[in-house]
C-alpha atoms as a PDB file:
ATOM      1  CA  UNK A   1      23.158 242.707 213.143  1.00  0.00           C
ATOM      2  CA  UNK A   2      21.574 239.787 211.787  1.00  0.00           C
ATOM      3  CA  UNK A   3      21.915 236.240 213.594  1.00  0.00           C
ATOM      4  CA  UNK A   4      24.471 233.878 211.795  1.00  0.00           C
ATOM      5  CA  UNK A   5      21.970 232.067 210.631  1.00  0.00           C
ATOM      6  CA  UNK A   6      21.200 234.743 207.800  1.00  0.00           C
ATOM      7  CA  UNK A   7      24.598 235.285 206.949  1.00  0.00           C
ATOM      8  CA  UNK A   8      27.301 233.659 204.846  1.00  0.00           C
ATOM      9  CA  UNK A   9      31.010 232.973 204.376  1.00  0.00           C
ATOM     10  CA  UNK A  10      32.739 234.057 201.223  1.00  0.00           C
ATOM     11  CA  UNK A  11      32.929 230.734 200.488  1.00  0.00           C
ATOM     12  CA  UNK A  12      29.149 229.922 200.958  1.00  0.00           C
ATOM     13  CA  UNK A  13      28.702 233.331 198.607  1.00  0.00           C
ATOM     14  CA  UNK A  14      31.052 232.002 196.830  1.00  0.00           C
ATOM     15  CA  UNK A  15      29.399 228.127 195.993  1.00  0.00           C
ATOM     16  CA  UNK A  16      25.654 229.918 196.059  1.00  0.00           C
ATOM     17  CA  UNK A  17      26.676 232.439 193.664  1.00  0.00           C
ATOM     18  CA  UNK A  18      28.557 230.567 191.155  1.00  0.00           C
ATOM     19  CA  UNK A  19      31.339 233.046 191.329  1.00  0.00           C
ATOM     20  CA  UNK A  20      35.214 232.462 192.570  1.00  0.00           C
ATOM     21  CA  UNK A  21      35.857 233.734 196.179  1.00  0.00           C
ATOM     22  CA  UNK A  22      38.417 235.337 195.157  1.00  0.00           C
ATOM     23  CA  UNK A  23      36.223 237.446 192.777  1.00  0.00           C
ATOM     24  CA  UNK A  24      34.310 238.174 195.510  1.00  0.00           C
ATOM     25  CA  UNK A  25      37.366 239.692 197.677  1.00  0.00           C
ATOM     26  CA  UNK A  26      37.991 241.654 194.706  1.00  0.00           C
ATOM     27  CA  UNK A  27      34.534 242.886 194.414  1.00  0.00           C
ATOM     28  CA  UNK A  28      34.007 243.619 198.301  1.00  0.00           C
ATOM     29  CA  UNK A  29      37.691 245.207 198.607  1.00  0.00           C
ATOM     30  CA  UNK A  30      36.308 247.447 196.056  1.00  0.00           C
ATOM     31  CA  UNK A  31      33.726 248.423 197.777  1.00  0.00           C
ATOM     32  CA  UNK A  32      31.140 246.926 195.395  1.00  0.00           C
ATOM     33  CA  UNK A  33      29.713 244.196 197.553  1.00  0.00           C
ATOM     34  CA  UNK A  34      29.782 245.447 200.884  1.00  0.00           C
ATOM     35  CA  UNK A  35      30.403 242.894 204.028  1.00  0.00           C
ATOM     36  CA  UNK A  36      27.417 242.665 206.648  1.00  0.00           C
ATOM     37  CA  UNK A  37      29.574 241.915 209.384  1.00  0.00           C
ATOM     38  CA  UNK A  38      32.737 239.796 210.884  1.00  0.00           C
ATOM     39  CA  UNK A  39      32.578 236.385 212.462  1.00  0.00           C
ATOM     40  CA  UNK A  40      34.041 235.552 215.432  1.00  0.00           C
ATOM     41  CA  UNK A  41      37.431 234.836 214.096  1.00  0.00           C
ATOM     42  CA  UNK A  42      37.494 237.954 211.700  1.00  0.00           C
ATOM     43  CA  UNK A  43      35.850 236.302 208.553  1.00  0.00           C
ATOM     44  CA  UNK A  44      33.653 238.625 206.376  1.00  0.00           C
ATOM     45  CA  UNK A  45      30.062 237.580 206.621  1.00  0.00           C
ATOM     46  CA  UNK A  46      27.364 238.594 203.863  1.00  0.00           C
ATOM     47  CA  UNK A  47      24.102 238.680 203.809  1.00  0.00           C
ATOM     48  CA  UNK A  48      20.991 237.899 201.290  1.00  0.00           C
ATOM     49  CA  UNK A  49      21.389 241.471 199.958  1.00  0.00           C
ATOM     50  CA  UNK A  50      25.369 240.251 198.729  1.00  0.00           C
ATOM     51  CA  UNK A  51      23.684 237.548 196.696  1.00  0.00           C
ATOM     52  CA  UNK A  52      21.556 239.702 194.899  1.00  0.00           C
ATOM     53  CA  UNK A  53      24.885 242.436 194.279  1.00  0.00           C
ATOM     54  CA  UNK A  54      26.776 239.748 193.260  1.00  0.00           C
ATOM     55  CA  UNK A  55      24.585 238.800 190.823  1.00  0.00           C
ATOM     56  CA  UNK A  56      24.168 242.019 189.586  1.00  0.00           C
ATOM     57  CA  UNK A  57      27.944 242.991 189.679  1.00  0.00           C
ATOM     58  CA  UNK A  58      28.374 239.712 187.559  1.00  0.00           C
ATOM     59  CA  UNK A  59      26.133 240.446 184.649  1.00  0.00           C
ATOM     60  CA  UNK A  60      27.329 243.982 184.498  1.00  0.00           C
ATOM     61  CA  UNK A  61      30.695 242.383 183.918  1.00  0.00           C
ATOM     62  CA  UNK A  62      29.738 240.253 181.548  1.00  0.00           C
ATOM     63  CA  UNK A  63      28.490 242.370 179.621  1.00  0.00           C
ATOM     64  CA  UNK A  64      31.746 244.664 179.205  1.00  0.00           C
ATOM     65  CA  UNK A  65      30.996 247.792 182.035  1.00  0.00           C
ATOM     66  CA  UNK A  66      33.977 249.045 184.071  1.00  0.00           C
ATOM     67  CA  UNK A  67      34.355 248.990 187.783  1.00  0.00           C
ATOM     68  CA  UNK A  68      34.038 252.063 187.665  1.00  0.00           C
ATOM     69  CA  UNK A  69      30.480 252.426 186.089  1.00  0.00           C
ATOM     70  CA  UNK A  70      29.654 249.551 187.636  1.00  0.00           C
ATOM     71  CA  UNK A  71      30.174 251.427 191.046  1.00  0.00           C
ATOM     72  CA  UNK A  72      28.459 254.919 189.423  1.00  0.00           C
ATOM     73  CA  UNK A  73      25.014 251.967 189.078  1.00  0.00           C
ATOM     74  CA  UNK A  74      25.362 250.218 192.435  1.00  0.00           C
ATOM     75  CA  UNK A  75      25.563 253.989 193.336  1.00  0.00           C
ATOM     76  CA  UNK A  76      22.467 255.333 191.598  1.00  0.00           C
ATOM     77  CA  UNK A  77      24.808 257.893 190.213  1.00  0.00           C
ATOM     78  CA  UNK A  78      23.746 256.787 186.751  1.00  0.00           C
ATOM     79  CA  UNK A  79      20.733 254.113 185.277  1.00  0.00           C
ATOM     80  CA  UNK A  80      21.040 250.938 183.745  1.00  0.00           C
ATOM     81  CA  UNK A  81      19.579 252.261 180.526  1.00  0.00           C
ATOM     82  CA  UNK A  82      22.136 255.129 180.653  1.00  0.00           C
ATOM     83  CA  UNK A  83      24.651 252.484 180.844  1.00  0.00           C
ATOM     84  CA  UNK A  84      23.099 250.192 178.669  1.00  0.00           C
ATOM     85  CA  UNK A  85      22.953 252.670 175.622  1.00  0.00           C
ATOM     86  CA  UNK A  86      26.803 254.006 176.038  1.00  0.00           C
ATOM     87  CA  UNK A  87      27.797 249.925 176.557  1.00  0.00           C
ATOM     88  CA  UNK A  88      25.804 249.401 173.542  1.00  0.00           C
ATOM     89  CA  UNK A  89      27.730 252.575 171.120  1.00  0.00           C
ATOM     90  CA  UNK A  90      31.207 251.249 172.738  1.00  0.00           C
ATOM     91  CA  UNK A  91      30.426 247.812 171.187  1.00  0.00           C
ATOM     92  CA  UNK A  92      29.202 248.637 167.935  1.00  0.00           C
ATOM     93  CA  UNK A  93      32.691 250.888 167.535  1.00  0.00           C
ATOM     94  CA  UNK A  94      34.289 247.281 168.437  1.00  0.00           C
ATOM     95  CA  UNK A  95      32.136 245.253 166.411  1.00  0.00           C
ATOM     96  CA  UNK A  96      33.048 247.392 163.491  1.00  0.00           C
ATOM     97  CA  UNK A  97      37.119 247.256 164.419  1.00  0.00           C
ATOM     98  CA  UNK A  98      36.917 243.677 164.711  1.00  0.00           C
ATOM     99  CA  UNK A  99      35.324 243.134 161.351  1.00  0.00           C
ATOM    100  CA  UNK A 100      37.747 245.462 159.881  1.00  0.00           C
ATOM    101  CA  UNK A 101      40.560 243.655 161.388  1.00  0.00           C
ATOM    102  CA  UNK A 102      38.357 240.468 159.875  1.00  0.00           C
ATOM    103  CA  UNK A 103      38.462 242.399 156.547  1.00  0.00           C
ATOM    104  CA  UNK A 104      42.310 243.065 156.764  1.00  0.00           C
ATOM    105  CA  UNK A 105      43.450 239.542 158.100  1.00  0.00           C
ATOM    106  CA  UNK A 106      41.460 237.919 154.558  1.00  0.00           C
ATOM    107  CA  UNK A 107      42.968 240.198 152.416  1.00  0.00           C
ATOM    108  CA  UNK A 108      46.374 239.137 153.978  1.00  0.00           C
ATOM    109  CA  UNK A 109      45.651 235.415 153.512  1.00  0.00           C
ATOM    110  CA  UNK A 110      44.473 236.092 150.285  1.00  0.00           C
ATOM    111  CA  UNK A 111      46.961 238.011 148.440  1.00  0.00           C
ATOM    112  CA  UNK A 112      50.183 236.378 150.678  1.00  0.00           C
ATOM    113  CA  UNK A 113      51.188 240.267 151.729  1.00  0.00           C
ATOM    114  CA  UNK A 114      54.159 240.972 152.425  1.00  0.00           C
ATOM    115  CA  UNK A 115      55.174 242.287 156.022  1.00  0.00           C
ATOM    116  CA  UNK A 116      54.836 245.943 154.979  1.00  0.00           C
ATOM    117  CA  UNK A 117      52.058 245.659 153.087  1.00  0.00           C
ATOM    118  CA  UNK A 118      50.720 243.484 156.491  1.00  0.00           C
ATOM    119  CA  UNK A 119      51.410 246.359 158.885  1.00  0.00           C
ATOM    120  CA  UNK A 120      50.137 248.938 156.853  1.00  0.00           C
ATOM    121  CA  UNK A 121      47.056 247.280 156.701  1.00  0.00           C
ATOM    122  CA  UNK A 122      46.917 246.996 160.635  1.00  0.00           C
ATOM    123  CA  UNK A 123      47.863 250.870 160.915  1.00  0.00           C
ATOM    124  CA  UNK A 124      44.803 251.668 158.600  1.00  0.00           C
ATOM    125  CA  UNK A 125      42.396 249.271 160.410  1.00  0.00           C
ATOM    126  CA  UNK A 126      43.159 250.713 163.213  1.00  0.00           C
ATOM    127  CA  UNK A 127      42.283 254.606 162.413  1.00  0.00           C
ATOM    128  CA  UNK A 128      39.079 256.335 163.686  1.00  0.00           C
ATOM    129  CA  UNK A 129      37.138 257.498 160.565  1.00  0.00           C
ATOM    130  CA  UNK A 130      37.835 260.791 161.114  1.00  0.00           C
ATOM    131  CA  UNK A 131      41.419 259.842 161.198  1.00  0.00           C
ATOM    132  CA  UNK A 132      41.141 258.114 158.071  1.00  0.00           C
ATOM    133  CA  UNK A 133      39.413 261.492 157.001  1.00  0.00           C
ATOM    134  CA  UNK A 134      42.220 263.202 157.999  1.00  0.00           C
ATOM    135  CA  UNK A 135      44.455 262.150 155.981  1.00  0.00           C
ATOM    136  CA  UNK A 136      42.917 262.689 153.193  1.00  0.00           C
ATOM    137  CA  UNK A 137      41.982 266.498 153.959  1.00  0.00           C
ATOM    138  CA  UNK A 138      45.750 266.963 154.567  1.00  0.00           C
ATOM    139  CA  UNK A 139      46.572 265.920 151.262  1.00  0.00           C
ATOM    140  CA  UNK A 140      43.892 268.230 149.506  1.00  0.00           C
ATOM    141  CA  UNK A 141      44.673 271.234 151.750  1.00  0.00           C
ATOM    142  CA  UNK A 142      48.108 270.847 150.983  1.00  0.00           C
ATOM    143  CA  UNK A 143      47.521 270.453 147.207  1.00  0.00           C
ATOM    144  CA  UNK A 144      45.585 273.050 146.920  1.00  0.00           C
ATOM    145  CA  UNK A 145      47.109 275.709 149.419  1.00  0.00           C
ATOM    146  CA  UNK A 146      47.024 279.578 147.890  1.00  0.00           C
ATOM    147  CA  UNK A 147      44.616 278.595 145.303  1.00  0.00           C
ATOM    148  CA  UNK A 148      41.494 280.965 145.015  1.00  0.00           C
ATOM    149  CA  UNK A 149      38.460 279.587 146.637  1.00  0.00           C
ATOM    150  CA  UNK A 150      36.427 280.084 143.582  1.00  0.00           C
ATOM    151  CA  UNK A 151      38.928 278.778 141.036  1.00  0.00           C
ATOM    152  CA  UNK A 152      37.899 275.295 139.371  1.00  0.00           C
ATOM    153  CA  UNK A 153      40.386 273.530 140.741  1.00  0.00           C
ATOM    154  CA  UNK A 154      38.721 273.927 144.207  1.00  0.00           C
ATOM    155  CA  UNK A 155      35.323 271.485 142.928  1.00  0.00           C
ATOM    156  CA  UNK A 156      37.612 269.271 142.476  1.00  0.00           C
ATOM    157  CA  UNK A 157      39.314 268.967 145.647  1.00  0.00           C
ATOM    158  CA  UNK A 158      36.337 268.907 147.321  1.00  0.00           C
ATOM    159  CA  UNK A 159      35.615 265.680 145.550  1.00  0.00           C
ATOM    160  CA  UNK A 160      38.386 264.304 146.510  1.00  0.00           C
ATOM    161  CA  UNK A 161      37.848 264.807 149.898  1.00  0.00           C
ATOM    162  CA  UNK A 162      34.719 262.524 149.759  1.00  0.00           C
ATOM    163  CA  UNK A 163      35.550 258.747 151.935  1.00  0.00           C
ATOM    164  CA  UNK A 164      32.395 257.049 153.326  1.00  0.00           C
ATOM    165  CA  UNK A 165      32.351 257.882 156.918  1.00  0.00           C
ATOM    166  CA  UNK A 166      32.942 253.910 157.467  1.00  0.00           C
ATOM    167  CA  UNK A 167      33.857 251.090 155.710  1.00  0.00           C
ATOM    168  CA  UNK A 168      30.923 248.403 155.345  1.00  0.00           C
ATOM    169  CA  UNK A 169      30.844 246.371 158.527  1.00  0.00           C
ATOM    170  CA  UNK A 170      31.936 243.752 155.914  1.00  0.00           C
ATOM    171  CA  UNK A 171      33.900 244.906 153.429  1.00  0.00           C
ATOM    172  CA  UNK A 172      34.464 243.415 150.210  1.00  0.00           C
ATOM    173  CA  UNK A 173      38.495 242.457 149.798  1.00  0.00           C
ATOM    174  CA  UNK A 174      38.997 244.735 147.165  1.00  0.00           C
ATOM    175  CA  UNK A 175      37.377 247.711 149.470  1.00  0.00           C
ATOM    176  CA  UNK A 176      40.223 246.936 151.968  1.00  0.00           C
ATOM    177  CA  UNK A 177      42.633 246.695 149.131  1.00  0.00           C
ATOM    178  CA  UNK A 178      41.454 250.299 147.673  1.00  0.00           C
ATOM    179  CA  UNK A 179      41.311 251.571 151.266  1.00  0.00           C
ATOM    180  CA  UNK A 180      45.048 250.411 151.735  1.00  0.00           C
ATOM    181  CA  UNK A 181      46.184 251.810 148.105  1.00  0.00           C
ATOM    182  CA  UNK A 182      45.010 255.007 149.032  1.00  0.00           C
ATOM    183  CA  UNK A 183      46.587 255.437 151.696  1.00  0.00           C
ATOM    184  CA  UNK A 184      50.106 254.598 150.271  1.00  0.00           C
ATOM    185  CA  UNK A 185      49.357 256.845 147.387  1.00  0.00           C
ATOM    186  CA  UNK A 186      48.436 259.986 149.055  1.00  0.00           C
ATOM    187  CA  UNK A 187      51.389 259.198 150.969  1.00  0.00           C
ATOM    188  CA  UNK A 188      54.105 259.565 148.047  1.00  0.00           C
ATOM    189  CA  UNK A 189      55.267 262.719 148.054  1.00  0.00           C
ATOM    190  CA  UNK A 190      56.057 262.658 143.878  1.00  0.00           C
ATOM    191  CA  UNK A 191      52.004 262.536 143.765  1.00  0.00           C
ATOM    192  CA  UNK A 192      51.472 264.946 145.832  1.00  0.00           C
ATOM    193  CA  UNK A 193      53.587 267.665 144.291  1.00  0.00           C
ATOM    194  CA  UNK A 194      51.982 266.115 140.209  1.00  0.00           C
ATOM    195  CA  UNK A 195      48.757 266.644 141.675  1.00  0.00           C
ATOM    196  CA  UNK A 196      49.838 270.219 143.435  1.00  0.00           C
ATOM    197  CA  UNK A 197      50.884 271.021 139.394  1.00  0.00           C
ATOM    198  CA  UNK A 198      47.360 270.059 138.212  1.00  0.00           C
ATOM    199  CA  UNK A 199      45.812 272.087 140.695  1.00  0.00           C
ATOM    200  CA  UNK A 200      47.942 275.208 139.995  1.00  0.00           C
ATOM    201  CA  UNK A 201      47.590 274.887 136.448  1.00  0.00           C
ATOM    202  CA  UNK A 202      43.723 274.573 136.350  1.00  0.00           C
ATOM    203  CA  UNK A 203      43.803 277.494 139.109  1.00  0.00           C
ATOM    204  CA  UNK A 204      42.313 280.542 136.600  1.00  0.00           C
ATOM    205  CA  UNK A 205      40.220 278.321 133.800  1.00  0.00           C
ATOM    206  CA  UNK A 206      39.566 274.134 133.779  1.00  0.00           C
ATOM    207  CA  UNK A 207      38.856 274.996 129.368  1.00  0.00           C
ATOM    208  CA  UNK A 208      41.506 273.592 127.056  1.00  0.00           C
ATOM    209  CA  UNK A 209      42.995 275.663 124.685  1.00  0.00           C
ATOM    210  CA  UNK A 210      41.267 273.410 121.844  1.00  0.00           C
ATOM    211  CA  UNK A 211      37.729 271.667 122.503  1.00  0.00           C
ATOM    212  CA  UNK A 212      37.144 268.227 122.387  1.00  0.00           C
ATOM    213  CA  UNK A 213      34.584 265.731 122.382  1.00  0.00           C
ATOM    214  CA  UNK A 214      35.926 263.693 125.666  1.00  0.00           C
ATOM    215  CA  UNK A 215      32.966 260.986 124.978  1.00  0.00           C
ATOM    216  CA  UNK A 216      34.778 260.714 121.366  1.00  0.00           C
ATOM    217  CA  UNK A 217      38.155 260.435 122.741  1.00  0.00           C
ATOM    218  CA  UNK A 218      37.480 257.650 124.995  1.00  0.00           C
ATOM    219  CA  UNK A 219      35.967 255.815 121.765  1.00  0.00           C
ATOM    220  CA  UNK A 220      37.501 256.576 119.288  1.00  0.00           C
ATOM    221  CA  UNK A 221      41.261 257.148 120.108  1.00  0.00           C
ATOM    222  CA  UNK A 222      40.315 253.969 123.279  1.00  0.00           C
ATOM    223  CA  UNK A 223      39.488 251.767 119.985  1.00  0.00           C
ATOM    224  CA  UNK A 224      42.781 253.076 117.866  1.00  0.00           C
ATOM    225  CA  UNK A 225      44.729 252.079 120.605  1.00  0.00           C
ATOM    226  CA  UNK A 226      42.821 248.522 121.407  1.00  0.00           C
ATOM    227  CA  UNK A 227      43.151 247.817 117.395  1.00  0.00           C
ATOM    228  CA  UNK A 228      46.737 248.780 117.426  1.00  0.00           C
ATOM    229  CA  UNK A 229      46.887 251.498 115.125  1.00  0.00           C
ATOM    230  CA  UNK A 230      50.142 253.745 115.229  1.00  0.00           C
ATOM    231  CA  UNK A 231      49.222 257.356 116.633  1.00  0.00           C
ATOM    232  CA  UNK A 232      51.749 258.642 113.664  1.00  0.00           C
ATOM    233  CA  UNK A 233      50.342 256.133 111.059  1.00  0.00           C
ATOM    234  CA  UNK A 234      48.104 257.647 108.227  1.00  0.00           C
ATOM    235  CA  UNK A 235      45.310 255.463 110.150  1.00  0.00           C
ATOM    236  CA  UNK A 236      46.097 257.442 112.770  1.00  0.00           C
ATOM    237  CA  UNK A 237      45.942 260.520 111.528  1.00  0.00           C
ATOM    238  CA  UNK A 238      42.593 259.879 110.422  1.00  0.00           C
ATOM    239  CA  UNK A 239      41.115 259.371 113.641  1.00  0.00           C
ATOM    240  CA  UNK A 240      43.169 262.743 115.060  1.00  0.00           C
ATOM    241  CA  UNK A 241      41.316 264.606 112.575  1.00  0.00           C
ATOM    242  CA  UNK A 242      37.743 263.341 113.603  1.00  0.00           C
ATOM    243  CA  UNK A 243      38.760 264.190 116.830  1.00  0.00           C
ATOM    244  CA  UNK A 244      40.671 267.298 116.224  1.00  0.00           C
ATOM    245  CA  UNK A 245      39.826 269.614 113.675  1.00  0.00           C
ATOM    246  CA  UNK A 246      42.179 269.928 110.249  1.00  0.00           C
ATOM    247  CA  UNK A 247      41.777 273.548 110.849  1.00  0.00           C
ATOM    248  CA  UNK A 248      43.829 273.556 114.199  1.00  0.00           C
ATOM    249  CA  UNK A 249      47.087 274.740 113.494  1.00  0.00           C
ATOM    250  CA  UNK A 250      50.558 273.105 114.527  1.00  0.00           C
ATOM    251  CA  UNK A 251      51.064 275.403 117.888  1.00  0.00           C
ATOM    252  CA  UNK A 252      47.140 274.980 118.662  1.00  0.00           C
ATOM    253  CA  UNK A 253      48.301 270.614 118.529  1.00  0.00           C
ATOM    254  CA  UNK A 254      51.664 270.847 120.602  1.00  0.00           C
ATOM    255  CA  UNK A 255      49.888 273.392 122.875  1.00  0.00           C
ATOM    256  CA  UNK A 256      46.923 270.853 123.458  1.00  0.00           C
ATOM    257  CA  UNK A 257      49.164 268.028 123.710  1.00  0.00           C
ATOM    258  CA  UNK A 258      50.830 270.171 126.756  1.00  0.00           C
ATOM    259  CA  UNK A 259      47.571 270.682 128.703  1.00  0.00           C
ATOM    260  CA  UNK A 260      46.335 266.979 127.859  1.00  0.00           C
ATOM    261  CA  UNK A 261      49.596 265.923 129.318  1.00  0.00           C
ATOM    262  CA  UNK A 262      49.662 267.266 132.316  1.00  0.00           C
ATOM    263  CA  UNK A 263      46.197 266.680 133.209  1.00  0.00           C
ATOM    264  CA  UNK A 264      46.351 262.921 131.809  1.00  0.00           C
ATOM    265  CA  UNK A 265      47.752 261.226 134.847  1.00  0.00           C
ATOM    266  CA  UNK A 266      47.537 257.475 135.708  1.00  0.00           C
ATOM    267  CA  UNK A 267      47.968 257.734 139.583  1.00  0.00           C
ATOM    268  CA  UNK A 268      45.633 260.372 139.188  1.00  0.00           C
ATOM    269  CA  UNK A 269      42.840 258.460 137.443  1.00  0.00           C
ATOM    270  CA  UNK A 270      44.174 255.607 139.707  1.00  0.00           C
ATOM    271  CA  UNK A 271      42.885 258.052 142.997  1.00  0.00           C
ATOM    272  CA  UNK A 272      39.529 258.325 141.314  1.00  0.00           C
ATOM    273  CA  UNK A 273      38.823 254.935 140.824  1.00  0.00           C
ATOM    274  CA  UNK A 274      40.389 253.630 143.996  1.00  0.00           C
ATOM    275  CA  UNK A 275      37.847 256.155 145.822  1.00  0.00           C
ATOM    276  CA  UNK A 276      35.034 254.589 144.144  1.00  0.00           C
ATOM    277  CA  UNK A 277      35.788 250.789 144.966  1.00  0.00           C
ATOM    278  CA  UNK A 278      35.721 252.236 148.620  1.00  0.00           C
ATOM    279  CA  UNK A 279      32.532 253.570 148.334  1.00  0.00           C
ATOM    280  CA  UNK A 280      31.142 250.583 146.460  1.00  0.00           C
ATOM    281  CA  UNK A 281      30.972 251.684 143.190  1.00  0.00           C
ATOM    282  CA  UNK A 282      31.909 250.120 139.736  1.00  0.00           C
ATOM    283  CA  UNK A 283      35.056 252.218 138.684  1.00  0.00           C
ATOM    284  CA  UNK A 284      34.563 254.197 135.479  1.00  0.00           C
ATOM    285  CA  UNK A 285      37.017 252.077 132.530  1.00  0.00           C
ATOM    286  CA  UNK A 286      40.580 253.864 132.059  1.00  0.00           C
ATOM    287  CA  UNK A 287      40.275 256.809 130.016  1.00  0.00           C
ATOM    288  CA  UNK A 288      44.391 257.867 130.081  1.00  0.00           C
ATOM    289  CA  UNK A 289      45.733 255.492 127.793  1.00  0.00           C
ATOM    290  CA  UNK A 290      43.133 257.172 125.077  1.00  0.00           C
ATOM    291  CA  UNK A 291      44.475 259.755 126.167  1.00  0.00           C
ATOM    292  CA  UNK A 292      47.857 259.228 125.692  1.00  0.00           C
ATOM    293  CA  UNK A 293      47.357 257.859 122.410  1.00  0.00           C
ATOM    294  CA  UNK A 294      45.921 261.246 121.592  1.00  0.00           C
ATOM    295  CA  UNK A 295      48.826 263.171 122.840  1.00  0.00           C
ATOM    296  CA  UNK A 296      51.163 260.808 120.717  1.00  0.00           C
ATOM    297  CA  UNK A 297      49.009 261.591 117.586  1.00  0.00           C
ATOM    298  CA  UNK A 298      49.250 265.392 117.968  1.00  0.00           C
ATOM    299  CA  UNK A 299      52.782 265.453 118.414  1.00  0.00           C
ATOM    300  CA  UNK A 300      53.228 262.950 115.440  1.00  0.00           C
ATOM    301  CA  UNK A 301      50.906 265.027 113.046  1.00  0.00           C
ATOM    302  CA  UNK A 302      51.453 268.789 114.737  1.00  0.00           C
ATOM    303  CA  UNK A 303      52.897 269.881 110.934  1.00  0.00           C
END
């Protein structure tokens, strides 16, 4: 062994190191910084080689790595750059949960949330992205269960399947906002079985029984409605018939006005838009109340 000289106390470790003796205990008892001997009265003794562990077993520390890996390194039983790189992945994944819980904590302050809203929020932040994912994939498979693979109704799920594998690292309020909306709305079970409808109905063909101009809808029956003009006014009727042929008969309007209103669905346009705000897009404007206008005016003028 070496003489006494060469050796040191915990404590002496300890005040050279910068690090609490009782850290040190810790450290030795668990077998990371091994003792070089015992003095006289039973004290552990260390040696120049305990500085440099300690040291070592500090900075590892520091920067976030287990006992356990720590151990696997003093151990050779895996490299620093090994660790380094999987210490580096498990940080970004917490860098990324902390600004989302950054994201979530704004919104809160921002809007005054209420305690639900608050929680559900914190649930949300809290989901992997694949979790987040899954959610959504439940709610498509389950609207569009039995439904032939090939029918139109099956693009359109697939769309809807589409979240951004992660929110920004600093999302904009109304990003958390959409994220959260989302979430409640594929949630609702009344949604779910309106948007299980849609699907079945589009199921063999995703053509309307009448064509229209869906550019010309948006602007012409979208300004109608802006202006205030009655869908059963005369006024009204003449924008219905630059939209809809004279020619259409009274069972082609009511049978339009059917499909339009099932397919014209404010939560549903509500999804869209929601998903794009997530994924940092402008939202297309509302086309359903044109819509709806429409479906008013047929029923008004389907003599």
């Amino acid at each position: 062994m070496s003489t006494s000289a060469e050796l040191f106390t915990i404590g002496q470790l300890a005040d050279r190191c910068g690090v609490p003796a009782r850290t040190i205990r810790f450290w030795s008892d668990e077998g990371l910084v091994p003792t070089a001997g015992r003095s006289a009265g039973g004290y552990r003794l260390y040696d120049a080689e305990a500085v440099a562990r300690v040291d070592l077993v500090r900075t590892l520390r520091e920067l976030g790595i287990g006992l356990e890996v720590t151990r696997a390194v003093l151990a050779r039983a895996a490299t620093l750059s090994e660790v380094a790189a999987a210490q580096v992945a498990a940080l970004d994944a917490e860098i990324r949960t902390l600004r989302l819980r950054r994201a979530v904590l704004s919104t809160v302050a921002e809007r005054e949330s209420t305690i639900e809203e608050t929680l559900l929020m914190h649930r949300l932040a809290r989901l992997s992205a694949r979790e987040r994912q899954q959610i959504i994939d439940d709610f498509v498979q389950e609207v569009v269960d039995g439904i032939a693979p090939d029918a139109p109704a099956m693009g359109v799920a697939e769309s809807m399947r589409r979240l951004p594998a992660e929110l920004p690292d600093d999302p904009a309020p109304e990003q958390v906002d959409a994220w959260v909306e989302l979430g409640e709305l594929v949630a609702d079970e009344d949604f779910r079985r309106r948007v299980r409808a849609m699907a079945v109905a589009s199921g063999g063909s995703d053509e309307l029984s009448v064509e229209l101009d869906y550019h010309a809808v948006a602007e012409l029956a979208g300004r109608a409605l802006a202006d205030g003009v009655a869908p059963g006014s005369p006024e009204g009727r003449a924008v219905l018939d630059r939209l809809v042929a004279p020619a259409v008969t009274a069972e082609q309007r009511a049978r339009l006005a059917g499909e339009l209103e099932l397919f014209a669905d404010e939560r549903v346009e509500r999804y869209w838009r929601l998903l794009a705000t997530i994924h940092g897009r402008p939202p297309q404007p509302p086309a359903v109340p044109a819509y709806a206008w429409l479906i008013a005016a047929l029923r008004a003028h389907a003599a």
